[in-house]
PDB file of N, CA and C in Angstrom:
ATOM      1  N   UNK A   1     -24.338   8.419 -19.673  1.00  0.00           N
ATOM      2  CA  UNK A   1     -25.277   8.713 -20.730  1.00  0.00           C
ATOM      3  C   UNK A   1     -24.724   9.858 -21.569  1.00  0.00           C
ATOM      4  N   UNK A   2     -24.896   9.634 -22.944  1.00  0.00           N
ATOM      5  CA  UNK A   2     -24.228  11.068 -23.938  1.00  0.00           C
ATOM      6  C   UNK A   2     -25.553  12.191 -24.009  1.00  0.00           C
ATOM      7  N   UNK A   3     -25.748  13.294 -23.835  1.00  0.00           N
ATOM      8  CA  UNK A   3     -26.184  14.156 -23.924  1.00  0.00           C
ATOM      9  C   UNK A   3     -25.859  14.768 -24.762  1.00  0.00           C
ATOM     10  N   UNK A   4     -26.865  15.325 -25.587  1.00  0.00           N
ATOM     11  CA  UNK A   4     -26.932  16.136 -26.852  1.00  0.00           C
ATOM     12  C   UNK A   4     -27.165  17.700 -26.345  1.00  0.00           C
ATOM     13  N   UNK A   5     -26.209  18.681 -26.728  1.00  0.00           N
ATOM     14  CA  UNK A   5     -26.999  19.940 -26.458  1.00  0.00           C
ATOM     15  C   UNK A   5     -27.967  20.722 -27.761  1.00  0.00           C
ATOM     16  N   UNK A   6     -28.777  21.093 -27.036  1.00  0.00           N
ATOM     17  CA  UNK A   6     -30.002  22.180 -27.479  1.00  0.00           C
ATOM     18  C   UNK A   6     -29.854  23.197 -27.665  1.00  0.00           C
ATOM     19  N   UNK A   7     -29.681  24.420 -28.800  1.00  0.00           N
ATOM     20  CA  UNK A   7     -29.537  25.771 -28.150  1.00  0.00           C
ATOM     21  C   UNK A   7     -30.883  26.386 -28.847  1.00  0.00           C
ATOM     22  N   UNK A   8     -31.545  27.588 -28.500  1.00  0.00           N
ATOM     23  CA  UNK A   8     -32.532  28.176 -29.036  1.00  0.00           C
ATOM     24  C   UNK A   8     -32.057  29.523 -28.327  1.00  0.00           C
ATOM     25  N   UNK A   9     -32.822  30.332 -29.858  1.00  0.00           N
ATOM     26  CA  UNK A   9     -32.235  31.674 -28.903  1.00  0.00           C
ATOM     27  C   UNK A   9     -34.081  32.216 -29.254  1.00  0.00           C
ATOM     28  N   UNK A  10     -34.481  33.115 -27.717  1.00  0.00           N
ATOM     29  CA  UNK A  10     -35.740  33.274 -27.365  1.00  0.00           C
ATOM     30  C   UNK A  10     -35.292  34.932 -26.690  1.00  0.00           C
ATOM     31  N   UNK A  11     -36.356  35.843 -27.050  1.00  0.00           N
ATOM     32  CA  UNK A  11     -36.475  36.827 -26.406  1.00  0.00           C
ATOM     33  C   UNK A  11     -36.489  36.989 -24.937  1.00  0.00           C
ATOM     34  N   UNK A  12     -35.919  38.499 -24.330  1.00  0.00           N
ATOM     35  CA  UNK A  12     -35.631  37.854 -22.749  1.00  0.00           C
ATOM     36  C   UNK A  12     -36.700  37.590 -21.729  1.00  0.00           C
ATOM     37  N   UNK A  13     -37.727  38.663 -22.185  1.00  0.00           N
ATOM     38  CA  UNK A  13     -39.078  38.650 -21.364  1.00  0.00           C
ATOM     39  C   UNK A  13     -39.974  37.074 -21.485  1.00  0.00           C
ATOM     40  N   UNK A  14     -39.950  37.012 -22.919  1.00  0.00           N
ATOM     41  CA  UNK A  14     -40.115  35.374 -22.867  1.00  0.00           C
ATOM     42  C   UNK A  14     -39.630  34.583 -22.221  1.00  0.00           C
ATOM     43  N   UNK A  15     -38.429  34.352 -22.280  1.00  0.00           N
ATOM     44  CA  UNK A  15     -37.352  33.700 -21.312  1.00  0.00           C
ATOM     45  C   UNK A  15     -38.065  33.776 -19.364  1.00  0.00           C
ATOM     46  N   UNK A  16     -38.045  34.895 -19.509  1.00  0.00           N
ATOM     47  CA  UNK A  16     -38.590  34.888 -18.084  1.00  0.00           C
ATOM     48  C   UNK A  16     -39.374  34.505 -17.244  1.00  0.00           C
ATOM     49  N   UNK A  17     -40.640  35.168 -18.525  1.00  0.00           N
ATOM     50  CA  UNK A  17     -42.161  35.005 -17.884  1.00  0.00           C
ATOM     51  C   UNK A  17     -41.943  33.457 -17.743  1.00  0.00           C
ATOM     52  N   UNK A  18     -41.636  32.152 -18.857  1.00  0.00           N
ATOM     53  CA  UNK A  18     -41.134  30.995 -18.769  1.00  0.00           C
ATOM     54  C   UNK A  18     -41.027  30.608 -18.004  1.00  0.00           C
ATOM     55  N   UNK A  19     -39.599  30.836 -17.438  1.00  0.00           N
ATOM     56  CA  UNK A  19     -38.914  30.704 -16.043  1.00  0.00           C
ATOM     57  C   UNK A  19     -39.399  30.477 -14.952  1.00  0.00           C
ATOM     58  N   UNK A  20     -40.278  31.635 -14.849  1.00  0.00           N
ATOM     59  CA  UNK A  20     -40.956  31.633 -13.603  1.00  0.00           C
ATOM     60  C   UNK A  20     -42.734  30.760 -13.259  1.00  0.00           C
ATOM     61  N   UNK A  21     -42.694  30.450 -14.710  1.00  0.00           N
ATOM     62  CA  UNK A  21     -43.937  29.211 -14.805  1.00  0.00           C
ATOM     63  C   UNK A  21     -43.650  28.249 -13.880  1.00  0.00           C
ATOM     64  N   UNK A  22     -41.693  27.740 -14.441  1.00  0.00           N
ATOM     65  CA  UNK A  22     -41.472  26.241 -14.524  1.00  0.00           C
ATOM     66  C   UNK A  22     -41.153  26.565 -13.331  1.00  0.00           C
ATOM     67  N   UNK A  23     -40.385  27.661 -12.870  1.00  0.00           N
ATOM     68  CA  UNK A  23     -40.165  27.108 -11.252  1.00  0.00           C
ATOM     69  C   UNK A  23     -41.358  27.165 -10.414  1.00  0.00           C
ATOM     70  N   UNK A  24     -42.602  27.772 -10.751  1.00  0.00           N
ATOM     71  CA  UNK A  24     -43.619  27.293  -9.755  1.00  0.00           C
ATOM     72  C   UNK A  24     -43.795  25.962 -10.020  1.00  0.00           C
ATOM     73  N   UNK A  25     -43.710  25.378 -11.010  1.00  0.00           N
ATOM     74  CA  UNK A  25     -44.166  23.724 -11.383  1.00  0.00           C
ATOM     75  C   UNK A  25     -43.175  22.811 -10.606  1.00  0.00           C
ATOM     76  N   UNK A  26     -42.020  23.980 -10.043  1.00  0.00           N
ATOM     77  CA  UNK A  26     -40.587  22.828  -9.736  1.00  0.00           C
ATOM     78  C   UNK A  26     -39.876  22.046 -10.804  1.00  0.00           C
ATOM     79  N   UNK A  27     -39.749  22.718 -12.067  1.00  0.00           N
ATOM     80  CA  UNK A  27     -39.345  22.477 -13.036  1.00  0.00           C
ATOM     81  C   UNK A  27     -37.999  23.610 -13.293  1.00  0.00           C
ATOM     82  N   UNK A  28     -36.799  23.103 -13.730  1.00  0.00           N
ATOM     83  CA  UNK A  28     -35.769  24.358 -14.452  1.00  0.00           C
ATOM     84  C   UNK A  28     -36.131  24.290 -15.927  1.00  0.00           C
ATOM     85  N   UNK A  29     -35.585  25.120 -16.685  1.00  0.00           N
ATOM     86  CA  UNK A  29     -35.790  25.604 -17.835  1.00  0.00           C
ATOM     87  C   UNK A  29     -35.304  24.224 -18.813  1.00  0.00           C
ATOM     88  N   UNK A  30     -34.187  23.664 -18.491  1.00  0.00           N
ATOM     89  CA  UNK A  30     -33.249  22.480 -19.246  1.00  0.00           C
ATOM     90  C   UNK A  30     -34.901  20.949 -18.736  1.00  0.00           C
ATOM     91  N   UNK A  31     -35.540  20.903 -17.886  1.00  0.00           N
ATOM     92  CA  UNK A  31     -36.210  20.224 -17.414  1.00  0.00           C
ATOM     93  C   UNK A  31     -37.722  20.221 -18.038  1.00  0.00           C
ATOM     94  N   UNK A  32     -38.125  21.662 -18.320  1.00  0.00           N
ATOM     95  CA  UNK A  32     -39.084  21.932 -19.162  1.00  0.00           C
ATOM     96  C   UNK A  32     -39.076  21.414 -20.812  1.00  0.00           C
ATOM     97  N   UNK A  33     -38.209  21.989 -21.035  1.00  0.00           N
ATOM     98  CA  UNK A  33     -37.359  21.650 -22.619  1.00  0.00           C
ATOM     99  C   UNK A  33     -37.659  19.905 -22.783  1.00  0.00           C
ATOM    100  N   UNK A  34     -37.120  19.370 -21.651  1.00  0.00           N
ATOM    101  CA  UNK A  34     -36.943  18.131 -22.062  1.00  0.00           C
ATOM    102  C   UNK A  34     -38.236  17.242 -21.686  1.00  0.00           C
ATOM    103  N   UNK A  35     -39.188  17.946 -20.969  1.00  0.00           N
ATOM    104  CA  UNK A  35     -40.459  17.261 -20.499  1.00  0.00           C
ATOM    105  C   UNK A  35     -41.431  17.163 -21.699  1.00  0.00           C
ATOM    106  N   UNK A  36     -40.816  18.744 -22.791  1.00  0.00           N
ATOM    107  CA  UNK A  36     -41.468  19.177 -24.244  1.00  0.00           C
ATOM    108  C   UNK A  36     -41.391  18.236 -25.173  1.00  0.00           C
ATOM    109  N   UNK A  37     -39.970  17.732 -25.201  1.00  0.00           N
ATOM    110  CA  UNK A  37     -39.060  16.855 -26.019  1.00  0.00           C
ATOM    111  C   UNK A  37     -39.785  15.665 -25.981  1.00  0.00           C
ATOM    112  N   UNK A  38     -39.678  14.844 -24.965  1.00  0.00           N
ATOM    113  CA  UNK A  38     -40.408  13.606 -24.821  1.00  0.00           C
ATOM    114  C   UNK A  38     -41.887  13.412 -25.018  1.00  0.00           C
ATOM    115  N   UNK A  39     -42.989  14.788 -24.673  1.00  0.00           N
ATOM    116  CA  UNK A  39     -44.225  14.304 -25.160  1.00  0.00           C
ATOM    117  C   UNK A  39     -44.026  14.595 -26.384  1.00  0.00           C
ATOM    118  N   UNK A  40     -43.456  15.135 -27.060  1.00  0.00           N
ATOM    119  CA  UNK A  40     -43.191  15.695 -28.827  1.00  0.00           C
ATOM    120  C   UNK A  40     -43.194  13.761 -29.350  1.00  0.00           C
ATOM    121  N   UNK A  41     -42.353  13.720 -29.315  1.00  0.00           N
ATOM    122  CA  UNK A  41     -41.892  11.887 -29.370  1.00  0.00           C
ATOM    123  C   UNK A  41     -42.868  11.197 -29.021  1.00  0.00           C
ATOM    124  N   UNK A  42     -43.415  11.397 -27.576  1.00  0.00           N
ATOM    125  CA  UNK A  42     -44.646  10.356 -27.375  1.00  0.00           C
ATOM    126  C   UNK A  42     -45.686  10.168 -28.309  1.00  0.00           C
ATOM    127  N   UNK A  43     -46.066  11.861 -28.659  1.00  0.00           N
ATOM    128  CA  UNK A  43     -47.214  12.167 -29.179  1.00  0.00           C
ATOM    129  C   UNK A  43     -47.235  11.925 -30.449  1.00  0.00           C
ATOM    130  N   UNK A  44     -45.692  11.636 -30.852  1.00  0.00           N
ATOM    131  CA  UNK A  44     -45.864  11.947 -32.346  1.00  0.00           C
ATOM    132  C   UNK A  44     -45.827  12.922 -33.339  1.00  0.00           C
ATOM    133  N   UNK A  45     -46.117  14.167 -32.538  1.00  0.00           N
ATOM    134  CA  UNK A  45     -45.643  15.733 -32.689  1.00  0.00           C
ATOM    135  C   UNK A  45     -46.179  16.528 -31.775  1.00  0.00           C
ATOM    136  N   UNK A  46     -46.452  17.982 -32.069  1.00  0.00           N
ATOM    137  CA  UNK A  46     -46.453  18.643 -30.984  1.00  0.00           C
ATOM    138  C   UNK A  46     -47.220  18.311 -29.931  1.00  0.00           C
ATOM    139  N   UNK A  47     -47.291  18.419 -28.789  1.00  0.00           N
ATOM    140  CA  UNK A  47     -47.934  17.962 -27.058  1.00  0.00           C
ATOM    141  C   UNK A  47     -49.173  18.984 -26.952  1.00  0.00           C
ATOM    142  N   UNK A  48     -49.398  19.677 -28.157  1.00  0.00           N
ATOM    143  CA  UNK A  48     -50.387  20.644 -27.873  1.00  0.00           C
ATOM    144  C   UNK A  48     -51.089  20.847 -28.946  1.00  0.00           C
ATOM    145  N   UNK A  49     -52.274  21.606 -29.350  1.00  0.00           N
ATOM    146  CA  UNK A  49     -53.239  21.940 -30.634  1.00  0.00           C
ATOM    147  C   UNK A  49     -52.107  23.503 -30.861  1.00  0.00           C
ATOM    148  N   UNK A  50     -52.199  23.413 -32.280  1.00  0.00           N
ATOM    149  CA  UNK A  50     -51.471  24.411 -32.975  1.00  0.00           C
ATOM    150  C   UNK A  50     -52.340  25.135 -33.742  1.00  0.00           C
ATOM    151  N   UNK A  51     -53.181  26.594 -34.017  1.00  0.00           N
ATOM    152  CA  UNK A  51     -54.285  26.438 -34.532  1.00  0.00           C
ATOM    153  C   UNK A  51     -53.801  27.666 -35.017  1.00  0.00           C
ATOM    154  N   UNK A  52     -54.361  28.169 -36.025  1.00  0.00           N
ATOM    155  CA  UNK A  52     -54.463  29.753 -36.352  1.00  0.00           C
ATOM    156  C   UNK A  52     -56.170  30.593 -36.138  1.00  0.00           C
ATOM    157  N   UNK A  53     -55.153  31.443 -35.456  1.00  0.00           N
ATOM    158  CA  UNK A  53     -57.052  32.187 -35.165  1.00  0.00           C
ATOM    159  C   UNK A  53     -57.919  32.377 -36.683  1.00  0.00           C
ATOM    160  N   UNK A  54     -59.578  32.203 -36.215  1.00  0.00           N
ATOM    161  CA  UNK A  54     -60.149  32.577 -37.034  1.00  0.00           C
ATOM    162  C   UNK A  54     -60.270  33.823 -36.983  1.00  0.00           C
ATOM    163  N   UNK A  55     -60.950  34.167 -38.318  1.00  0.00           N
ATOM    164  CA  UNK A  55     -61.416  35.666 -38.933  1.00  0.00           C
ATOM    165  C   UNK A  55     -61.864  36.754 -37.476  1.00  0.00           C
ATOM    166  N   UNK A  56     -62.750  35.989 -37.118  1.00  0.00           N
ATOM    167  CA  UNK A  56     -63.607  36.848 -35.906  1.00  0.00           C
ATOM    168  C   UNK A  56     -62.572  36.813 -34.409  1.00  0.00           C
ATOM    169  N   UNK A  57     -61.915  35.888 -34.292  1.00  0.00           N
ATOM    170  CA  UNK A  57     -60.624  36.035 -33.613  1.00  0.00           C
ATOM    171  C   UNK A  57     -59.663  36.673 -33.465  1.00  0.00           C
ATOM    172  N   UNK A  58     -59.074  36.615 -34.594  1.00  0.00           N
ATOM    173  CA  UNK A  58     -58.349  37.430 -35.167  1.00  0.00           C
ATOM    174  C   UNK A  58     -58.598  39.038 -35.149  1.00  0.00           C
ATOM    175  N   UNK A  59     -59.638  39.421 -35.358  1.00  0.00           N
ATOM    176  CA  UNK A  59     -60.272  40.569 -35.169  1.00  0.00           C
ATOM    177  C   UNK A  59     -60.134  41.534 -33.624  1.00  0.00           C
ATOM    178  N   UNK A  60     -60.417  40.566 -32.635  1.00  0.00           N
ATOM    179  CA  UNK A  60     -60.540  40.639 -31.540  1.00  0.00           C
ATOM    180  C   UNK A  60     -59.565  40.818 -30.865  1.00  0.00           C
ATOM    181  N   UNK A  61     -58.353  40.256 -31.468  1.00  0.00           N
ATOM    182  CA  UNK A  61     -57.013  40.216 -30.746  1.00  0.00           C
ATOM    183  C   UNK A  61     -56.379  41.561 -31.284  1.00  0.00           C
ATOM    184  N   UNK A  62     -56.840  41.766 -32.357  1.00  0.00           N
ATOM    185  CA  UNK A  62     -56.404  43.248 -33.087  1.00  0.00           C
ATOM    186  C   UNK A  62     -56.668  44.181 -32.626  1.00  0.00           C
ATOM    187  N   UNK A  63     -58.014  44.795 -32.238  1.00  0.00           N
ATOM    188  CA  UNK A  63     -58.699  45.590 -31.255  1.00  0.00           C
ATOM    189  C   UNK A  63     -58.047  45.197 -29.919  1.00  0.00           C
ATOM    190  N   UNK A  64     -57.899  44.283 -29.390  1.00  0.00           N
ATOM    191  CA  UNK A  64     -57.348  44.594 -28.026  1.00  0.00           C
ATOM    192  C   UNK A  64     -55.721  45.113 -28.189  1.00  0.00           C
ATOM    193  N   UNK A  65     -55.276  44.287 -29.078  1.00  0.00           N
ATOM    194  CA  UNK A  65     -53.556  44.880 -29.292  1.00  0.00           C
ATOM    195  C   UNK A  65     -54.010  46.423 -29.478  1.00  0.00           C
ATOM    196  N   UNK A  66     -54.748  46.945 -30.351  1.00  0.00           N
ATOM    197  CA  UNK A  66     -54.738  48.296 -30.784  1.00  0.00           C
ATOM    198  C   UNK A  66     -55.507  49.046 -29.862  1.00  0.00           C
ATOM    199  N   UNK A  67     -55.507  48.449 -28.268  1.00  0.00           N
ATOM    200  CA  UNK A  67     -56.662  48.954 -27.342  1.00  0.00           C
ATOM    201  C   UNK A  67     -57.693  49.790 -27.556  1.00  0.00           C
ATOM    202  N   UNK A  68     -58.442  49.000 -28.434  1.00  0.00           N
ATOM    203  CA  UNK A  68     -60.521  49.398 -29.455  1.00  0.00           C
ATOM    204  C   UNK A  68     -61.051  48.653 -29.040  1.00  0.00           C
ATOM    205  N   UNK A  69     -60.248  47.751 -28.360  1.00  0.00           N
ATOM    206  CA  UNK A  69     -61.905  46.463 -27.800  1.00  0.00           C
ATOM    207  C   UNK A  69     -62.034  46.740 -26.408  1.00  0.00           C
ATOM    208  N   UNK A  70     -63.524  46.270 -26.105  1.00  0.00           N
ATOM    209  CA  UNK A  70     -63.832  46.339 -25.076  1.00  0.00           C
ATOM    210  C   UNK A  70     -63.804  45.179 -24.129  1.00  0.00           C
ATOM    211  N   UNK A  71     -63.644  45.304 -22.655  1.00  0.00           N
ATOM    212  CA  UNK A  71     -63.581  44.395 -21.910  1.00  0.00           C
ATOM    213  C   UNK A  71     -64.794  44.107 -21.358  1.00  0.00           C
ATOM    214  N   UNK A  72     -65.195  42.782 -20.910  1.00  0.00           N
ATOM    215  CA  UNK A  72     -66.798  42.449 -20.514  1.00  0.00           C
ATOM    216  C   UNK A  72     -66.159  41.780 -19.332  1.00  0.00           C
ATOM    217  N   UNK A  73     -67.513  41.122 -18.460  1.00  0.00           N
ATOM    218  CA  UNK A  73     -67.052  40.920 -17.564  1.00  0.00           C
ATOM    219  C   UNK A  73     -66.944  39.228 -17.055  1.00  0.00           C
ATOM    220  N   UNK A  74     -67.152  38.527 -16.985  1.00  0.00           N
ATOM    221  CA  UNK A  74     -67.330  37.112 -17.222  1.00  0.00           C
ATOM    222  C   UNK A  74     -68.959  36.853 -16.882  1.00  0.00           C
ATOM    223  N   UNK A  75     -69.719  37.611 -16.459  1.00  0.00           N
ATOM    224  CA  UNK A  75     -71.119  37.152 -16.226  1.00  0.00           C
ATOM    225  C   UNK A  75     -71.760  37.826 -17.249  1.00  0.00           C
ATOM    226  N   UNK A  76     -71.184  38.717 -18.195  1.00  0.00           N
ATOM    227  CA  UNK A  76     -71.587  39.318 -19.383  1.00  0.00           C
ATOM    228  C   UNK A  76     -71.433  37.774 -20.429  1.00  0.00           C
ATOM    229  N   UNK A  77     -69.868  37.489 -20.027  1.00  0.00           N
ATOM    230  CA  UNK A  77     -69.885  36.090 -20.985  1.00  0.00           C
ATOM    231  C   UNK A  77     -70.854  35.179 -21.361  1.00  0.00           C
ATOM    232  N   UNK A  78     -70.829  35.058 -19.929  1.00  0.00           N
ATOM    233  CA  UNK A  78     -71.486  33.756 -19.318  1.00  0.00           C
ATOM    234  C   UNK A  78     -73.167  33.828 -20.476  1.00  0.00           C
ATOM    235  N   UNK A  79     -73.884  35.084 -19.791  1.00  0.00           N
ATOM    236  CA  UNK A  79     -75.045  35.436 -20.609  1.00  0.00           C
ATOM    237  C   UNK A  79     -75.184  35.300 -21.989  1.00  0.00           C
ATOM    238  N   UNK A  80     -74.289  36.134 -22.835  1.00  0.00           N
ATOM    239  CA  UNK A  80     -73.905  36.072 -24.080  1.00  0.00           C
ATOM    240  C   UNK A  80     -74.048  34.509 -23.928  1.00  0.00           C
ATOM    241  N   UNK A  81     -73.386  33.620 -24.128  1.00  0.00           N
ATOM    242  CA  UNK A  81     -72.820  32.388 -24.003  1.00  0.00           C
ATOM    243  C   UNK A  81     -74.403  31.796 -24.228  1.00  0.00           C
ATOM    244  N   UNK A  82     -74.931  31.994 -23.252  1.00  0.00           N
ATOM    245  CA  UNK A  82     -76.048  31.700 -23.039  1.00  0.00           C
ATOM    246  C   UNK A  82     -77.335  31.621 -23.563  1.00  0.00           C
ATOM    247  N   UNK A  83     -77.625  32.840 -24.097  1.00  0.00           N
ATOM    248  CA  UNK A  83     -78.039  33.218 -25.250  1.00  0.00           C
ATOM    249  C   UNK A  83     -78.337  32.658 -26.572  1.00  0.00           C
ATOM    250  N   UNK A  84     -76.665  32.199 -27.158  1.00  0.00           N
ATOM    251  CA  UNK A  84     -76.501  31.556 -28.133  1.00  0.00           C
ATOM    252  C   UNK A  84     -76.619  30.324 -28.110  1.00  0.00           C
ATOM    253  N   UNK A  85     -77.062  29.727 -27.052  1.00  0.00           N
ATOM    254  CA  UNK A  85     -76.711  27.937 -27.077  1.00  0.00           C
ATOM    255  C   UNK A  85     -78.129  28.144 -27.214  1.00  0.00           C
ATOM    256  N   UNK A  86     -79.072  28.882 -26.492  1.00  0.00           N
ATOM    257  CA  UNK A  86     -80.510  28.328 -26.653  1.00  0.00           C
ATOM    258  C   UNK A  86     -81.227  29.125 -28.212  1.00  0.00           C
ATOM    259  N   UNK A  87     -80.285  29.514 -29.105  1.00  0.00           N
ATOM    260  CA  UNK A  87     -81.130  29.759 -30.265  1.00  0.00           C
ATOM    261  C   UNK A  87     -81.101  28.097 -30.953  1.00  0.00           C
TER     262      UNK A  87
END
């Protein structure tokens, strides 16, 4: 079989954290790539939702990058959550 090579160049911590996904999955890095490759093709394009955060999202991720947001707890969620479905 002819094999085509791939190259991408990716930051190292990226690289890593990666790494150590695919080998819990029992996957190598060349194995991941190509598991990407084929649903890309299956799917028709990307194997995943590609989205840009909204406004109020966006917000949120800013405050936590700029550590201003606060952390809740998941039964705080949950409530909140809760809350809003029954207005």
């Amino acid at each position: 079989m002819n094999d085509s090579v791939v190259r991408s160049r990716i930051d190292p911590k990226t690289k890593n954290e990666a790494n150590q996904i695919f080998k819990r999955l029992g996957l190598s890095m060349s194995d991941a790539i190509r598991l990407f490759l084929h649903q890309a093709v299956e799917r028709g394009g990307l194997p995943f939702a590609v989205r840009l955060p909204n406004k109020e999202t966006k917000a949120a991720i800013d405050e936590l990058e700029n550590e201003k947001g606060e952390m809740v707890s998941i039964n705080q969620l949950k409530s909140e959550w809760d809350d809003e479905c029954a207005k």
